[in-house]
Protein backbone atom coordinates (compact mmCIF):
# COMPACT_ATOMS: atom_id res chain seq x y z
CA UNK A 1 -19.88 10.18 27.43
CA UNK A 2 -21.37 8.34 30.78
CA UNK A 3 -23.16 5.40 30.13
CA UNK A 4 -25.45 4.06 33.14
CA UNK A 5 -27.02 0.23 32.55
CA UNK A 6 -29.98 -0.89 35.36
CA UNK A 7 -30.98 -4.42 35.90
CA UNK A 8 -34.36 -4.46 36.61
CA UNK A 9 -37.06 -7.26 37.27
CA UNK A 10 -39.42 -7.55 34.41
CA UNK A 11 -43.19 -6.05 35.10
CA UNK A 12 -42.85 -2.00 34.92
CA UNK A 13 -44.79 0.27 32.51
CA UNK A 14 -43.02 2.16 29.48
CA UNK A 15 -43.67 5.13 31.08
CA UNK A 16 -42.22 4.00 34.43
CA UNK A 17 -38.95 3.09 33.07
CA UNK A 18 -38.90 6.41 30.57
CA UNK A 19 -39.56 8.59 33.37
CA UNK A 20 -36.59 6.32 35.60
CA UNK A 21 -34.06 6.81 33.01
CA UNK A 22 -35.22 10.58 32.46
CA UNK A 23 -34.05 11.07 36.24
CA UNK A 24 -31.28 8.79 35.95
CA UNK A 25 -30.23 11.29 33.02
CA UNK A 26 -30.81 14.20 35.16
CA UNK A 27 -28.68 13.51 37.74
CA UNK A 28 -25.81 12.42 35.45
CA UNK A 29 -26.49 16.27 34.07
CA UNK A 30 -26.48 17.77 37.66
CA UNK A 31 -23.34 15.87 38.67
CA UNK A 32 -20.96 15.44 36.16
CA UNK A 33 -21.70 19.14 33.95
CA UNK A 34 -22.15 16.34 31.35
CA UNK A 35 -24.54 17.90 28.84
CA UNK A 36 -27.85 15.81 28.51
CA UNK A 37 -27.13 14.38 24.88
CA UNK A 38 -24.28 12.73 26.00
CA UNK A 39 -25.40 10.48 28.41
CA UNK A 40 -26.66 6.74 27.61
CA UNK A 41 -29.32 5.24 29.83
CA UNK A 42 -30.10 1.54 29.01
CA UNK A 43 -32.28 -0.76 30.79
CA UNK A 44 -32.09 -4.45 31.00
CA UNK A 45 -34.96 -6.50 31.97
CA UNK A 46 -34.52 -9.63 33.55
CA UNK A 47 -37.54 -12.49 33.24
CA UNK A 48 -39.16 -12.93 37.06
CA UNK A 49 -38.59 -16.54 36.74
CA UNK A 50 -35.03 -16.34 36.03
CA UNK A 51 -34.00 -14.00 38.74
CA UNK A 52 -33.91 -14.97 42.16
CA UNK A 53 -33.04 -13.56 45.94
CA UNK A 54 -32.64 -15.32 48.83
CA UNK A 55 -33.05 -18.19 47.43
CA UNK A 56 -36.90 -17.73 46.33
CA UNK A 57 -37.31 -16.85 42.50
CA UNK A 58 -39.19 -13.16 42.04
CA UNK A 59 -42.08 -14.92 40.44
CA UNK A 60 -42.75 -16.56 43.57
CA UNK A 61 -42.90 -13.80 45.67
């Protein structure tokens, strides 16, 4: 029973992340002979103001 968890950024449409875990699911499928039911996709969304790289927060870039 794979599970796969993505951080993402906040700011992406339902349908973007539905169609990213669809794919994500996919290629769990395609690689592991893992039938599709099986396998967990969950996303968690992080707020642009509390994320930060290189030292400049996301919402600032």
């Amino acid at each position: 029973m794979p599970e796969v968890i993505v951080h993402l950024a906040e700011g992406r449409t339902h349908e973007q992340k539905k169609a990213l875990m669809k794919d994500i699911t996919d290629a769990v499928v395609k690689n592991t002979g893992t039938p599709a039911d099986s396998v967990t996709v969950s996303i968690i969304e992080t707020p642009k103001i509390h994320k930060m790289k290189g030292g400049v927060l996301f919402s600032e870039r």
